[in-house]
N, C-alpha and C. Protein backbone atom coordinates (compact mmCIF):
# COMPACT_ATOMS: atom_id res chain seq x y z
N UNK A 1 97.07 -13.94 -84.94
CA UNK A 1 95.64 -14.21 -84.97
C UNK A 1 95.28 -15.10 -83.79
N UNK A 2 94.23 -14.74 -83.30
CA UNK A 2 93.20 -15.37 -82.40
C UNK A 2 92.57 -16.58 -82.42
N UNK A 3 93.17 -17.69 -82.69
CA UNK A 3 92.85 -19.06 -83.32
C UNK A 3 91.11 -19.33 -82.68
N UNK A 4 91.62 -19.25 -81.09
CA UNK A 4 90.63 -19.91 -80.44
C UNK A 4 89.09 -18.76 -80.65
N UNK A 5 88.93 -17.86 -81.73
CA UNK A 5 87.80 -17.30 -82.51
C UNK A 5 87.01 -17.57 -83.22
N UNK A 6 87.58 -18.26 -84.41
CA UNK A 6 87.62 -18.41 -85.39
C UNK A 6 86.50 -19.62 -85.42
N UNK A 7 85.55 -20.48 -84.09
CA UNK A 7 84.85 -21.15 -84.41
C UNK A 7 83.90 -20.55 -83.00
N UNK A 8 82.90 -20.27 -82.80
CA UNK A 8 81.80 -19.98 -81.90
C UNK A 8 81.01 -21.15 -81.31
N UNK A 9 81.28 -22.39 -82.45
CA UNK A 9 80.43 -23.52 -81.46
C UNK A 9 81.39 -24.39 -80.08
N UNK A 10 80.36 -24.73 -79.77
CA UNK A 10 81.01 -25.59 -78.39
C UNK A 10 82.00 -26.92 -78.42
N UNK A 11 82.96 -26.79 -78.03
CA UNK A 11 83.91 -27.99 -78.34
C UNK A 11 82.99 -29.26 -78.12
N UNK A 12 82.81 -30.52 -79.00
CA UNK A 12 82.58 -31.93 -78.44
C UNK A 12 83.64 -32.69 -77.85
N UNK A 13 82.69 -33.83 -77.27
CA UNK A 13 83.64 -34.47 -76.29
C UNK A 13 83.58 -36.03 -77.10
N UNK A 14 84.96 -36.21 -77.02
CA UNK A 14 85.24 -37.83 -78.23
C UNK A 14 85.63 -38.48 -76.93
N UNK A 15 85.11 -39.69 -76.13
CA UNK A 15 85.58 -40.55 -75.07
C UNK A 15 86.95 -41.25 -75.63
N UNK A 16 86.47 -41.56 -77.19
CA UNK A 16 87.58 -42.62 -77.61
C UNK A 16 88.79 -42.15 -77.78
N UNK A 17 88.43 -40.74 -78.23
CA UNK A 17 89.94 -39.78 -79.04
C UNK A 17 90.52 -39.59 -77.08
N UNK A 18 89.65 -39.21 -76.16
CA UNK A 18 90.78 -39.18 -75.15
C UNK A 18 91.43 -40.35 -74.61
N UNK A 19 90.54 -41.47 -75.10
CA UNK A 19 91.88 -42.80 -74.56
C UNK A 19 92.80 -42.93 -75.41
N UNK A 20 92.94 -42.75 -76.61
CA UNK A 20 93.79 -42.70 -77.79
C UNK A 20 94.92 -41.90 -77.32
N UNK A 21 94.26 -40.41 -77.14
CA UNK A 21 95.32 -39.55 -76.91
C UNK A 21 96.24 -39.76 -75.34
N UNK A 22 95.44 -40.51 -74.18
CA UNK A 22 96.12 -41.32 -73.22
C UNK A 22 97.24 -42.25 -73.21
N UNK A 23 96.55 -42.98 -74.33
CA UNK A 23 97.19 -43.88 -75.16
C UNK A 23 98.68 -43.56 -75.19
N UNK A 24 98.75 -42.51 -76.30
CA UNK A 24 100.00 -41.87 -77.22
C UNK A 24 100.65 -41.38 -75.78
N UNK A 25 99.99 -40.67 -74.98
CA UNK A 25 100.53 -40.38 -73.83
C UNK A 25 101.59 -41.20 -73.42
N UNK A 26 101.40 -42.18 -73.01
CA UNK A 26 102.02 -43.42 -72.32
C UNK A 26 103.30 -43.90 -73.36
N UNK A 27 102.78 -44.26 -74.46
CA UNK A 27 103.91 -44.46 -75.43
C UNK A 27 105.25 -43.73 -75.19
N UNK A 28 104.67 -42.54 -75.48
CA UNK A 28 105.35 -41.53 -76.18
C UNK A 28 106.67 -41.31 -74.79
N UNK A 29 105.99 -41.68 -73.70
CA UNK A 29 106.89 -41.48 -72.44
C UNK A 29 108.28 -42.77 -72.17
N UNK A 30 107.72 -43.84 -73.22
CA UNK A 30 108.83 -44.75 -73.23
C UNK A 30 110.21 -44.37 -73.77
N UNK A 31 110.03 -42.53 -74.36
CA UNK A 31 111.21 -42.58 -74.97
C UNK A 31 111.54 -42.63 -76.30
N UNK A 32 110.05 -42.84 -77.12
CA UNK A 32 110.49 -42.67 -78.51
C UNK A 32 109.13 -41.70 -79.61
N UNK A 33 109.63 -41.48 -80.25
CA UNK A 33 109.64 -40.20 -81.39
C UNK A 33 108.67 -40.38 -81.96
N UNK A 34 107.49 -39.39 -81.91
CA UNK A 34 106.54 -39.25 -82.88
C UNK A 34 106.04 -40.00 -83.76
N UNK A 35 107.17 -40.41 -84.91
CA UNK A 35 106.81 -41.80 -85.81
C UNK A 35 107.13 -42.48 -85.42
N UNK A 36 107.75 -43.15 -84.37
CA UNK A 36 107.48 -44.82 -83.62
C UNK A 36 105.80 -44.95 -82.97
N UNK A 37 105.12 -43.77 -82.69
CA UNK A 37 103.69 -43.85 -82.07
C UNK A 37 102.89 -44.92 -82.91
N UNK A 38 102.66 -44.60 -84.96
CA UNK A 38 102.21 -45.40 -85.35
C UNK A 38 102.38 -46.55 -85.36
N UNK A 39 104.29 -47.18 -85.79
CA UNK A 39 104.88 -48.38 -85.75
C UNK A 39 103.87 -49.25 -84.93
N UNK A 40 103.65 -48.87 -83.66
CA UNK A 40 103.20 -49.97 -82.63
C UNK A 40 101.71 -50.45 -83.07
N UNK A 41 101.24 -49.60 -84.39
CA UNK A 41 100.00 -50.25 -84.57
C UNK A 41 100.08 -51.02 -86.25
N UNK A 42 100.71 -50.67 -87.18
CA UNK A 42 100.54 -50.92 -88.51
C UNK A 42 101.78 -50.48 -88.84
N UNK A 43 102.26 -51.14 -90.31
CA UNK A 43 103.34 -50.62 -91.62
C UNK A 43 102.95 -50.44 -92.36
N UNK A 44 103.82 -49.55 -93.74
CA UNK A 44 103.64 -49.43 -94.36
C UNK A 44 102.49 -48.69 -94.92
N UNK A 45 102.45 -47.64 -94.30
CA UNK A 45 101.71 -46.16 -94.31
C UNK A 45 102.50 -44.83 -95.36
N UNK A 46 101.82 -44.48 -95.33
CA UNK A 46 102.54 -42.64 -95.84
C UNK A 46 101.74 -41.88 -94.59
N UNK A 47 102.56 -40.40 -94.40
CA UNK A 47 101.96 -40.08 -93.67
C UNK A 47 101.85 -38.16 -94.01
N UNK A 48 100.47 -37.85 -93.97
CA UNK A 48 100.39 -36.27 -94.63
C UNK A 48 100.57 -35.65 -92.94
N UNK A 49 101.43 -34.10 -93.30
CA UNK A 49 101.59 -33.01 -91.89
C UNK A 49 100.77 -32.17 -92.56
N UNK A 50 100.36 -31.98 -91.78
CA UNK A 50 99.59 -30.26 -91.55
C UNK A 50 100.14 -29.21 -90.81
N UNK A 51 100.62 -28.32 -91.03
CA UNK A 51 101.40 -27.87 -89.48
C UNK A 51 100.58 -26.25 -89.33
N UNK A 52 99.91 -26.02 -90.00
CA UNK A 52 99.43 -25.13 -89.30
C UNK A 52 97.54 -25.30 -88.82
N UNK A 53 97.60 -24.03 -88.22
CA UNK A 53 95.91 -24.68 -86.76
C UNK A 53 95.00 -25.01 -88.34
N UNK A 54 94.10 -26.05 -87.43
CA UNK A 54 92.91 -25.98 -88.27
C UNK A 54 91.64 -25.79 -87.64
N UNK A 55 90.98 -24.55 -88.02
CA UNK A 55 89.17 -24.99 -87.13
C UNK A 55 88.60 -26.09 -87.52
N UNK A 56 87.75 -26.44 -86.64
CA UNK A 56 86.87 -27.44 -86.18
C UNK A 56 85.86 -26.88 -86.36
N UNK A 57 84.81 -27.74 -87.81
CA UNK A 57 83.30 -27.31 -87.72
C UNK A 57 82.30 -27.47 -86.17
N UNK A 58 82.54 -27.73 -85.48
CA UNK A 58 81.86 -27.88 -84.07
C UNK A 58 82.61 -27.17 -82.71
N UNK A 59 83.76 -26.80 -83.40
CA UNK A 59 84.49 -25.91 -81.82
C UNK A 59 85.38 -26.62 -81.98
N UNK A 60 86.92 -25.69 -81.80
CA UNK A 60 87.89 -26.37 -81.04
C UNK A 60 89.29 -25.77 -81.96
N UNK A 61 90.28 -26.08 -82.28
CA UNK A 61 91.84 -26.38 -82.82
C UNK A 61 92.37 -26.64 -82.71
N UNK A 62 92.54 -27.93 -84.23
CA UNK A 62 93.86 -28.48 -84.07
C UNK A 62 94.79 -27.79 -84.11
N UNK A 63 95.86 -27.19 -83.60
CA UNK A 63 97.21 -26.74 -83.94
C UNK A 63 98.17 -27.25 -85.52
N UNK A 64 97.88 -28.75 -85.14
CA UNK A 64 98.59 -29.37 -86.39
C UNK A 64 98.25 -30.84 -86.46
N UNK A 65 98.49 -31.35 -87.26
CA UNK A 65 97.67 -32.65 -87.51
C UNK A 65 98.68 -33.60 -88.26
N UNK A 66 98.68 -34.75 -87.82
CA UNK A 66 99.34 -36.28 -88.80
C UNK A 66 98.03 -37.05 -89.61
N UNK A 67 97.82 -37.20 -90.95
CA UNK A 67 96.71 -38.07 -90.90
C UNK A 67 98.00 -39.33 -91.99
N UNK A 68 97.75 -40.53 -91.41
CA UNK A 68 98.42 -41.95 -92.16
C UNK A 68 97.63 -42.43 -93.03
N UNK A 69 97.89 -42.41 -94.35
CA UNK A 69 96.87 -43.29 -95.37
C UNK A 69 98.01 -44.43 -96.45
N UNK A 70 97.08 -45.09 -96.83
CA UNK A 70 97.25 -46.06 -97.72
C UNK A 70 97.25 -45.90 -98.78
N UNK A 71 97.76 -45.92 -100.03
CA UNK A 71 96.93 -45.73 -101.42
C UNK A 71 97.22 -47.30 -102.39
N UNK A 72 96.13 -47.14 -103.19
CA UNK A 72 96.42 -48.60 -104.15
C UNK A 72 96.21 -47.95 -105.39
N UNK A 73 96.84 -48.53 -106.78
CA UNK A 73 96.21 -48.23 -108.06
C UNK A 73 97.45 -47.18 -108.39
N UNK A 74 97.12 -46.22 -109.30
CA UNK A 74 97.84 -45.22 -110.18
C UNK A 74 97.06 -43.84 -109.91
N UNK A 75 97.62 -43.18 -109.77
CA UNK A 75 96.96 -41.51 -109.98
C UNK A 75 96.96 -41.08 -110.77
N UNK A 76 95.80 -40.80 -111.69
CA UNK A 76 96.11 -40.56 -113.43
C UNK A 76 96.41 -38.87 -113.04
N UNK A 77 97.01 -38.15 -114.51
CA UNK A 77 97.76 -37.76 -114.53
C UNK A 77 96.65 -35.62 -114.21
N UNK A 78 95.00 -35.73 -114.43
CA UNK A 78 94.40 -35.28 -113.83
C UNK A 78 94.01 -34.45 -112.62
N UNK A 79 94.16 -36.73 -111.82
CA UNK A 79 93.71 -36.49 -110.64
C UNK A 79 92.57 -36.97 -109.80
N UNK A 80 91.95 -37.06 -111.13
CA UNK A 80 90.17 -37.26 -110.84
C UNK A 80 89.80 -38.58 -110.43
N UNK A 81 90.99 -39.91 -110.36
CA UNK A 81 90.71 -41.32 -109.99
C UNK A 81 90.83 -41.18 -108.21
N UNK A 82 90.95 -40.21 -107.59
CA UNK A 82 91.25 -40.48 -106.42
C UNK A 82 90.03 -40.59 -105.25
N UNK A 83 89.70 -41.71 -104.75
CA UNK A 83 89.18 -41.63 -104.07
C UNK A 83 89.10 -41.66 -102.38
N UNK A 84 88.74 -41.39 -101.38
CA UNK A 84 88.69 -40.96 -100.00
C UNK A 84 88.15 -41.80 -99.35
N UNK A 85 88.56 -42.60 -98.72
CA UNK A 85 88.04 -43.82 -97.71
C UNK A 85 88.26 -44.02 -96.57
N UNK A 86 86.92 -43.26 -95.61
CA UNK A 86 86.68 -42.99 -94.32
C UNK A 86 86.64 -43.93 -93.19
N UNK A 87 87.76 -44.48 -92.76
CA UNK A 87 87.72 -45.45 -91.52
C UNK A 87 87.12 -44.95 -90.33
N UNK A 88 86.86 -45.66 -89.63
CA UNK A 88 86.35 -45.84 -88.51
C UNK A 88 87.18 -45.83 -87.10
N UNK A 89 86.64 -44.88 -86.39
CA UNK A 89 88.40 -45.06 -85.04
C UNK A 89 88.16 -46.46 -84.63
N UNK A 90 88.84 -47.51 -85.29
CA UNK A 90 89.47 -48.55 -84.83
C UNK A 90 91.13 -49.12 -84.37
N UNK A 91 91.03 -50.35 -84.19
CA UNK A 91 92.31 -50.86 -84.27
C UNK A 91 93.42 -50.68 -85.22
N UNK A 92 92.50 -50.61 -85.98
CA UNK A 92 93.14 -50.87 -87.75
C UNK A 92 92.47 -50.23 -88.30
N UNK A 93 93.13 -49.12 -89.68
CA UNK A 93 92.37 -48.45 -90.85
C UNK A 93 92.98 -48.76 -91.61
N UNK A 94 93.83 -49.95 -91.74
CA UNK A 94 94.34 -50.86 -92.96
C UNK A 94 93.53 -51.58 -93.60
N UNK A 95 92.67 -51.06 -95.02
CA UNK A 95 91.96 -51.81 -95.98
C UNK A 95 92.27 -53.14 -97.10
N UNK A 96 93.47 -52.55 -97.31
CA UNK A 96 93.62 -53.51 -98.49
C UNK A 96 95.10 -53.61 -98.15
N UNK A 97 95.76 -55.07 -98.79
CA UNK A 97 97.16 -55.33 -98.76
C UNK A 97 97.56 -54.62 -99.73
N UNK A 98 98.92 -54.25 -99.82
CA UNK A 98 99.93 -53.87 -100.77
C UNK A 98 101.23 -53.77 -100.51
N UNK A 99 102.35 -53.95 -101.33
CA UNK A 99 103.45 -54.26 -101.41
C UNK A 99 104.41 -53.88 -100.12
N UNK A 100 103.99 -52.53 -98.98
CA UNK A 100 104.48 -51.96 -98.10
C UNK A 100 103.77 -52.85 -97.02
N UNK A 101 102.73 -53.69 -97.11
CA UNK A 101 101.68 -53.98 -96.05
C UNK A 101 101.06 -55.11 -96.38
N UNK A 102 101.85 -56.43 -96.78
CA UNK A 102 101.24 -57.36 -97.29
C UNK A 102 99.67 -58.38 -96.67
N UNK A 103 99.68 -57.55 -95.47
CA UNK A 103 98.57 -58.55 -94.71
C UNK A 103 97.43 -58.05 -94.84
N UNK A 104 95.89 -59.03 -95.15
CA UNK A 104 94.93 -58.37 -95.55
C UNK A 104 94.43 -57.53 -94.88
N UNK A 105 93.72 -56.71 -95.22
CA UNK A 105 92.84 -55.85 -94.96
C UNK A 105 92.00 -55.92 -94.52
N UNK A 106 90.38 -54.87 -93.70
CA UNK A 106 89.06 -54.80 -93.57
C UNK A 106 88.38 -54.87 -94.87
N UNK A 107 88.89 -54.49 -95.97
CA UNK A 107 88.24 -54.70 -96.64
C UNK A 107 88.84 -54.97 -98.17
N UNK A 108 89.51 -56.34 -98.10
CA UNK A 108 90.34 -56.76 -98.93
C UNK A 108 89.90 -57.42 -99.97
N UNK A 109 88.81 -57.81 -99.88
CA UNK A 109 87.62 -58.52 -101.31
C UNK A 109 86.71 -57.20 -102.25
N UNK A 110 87.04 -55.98 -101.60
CA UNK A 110 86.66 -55.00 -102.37
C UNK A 110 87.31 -54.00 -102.41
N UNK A 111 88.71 -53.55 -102.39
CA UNK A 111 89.39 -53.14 -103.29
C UNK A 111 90.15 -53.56 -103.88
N UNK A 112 90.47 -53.21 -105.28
CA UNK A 112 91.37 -54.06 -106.46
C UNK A 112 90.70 -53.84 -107.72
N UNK A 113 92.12 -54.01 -108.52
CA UNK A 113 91.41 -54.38 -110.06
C UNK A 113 89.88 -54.80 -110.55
N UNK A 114 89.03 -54.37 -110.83
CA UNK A 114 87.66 -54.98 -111.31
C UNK A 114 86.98 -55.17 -110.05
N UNK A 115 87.37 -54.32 -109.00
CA UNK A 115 86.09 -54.71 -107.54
C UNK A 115 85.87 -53.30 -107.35
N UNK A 116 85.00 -53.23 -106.11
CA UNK A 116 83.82 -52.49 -105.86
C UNK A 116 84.68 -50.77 -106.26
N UNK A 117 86.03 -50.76 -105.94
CA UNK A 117 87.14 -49.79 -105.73
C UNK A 117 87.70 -50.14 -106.42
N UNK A 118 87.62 -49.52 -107.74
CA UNK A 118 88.41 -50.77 -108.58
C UNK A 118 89.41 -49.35 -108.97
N UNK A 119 90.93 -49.77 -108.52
CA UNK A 119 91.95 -49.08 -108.68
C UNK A 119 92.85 -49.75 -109.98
């Protein structure tokens, strides 16, 4: 299949995602492996693969994708407690401390037991 079809709109242009991806560039030339890229920014992550392409509602494909998340709380047995918390391309998309990542968070006074995210 014809990946680069499969979306008709015009690729956008992310300034930040190409210094990022400059970024990883440079790293990655010191000599070490894919998962040392994150190390240099945060611990104590999980990390989901995607490995096959994905379209892009606006143009484009990923081939394959890493996304690193955090989780706090229990996953009932459902499903339905899970919620999705959209960072911002920053420094850090570390919200809350936990046992893998003891240092606070962006937003460490609202998630937890009995707060705004209450896991």
């Amino acid at each position: 299949m014809n990946y680069t079809q499969i979306s008709s709109n015009t690729k956008m242009q992310f300034p930040c995602i190409d210094k990022l991806e400059t970024r990883e560039a440079e790293l990655a030339q010191k000599n070490k492996n894919e998962e040392d890229l994150f190390l240099d920014f945060v611990s104590g992550y999980e990390v989901f693969r995607h490995d096959k392409p994905f379209a892009l509602s606006y143009g484009g494909i990923l081939p394959s994708f890493k996304i690193a998340y955090e989780s706090w709380g229990k996953l009932n047995s459902d499903r339905s407690n899970a919620i999705l918390l959209h960072t911002g391309l920053s420094a850090s998309s570390h919200a809350k401390s936990h046992p893998k990542n003891t240092k606070p968070g962006w937003w460490e006074a609202f998630i937890g037991p009995g707060l705004a995210i209450d896991t």
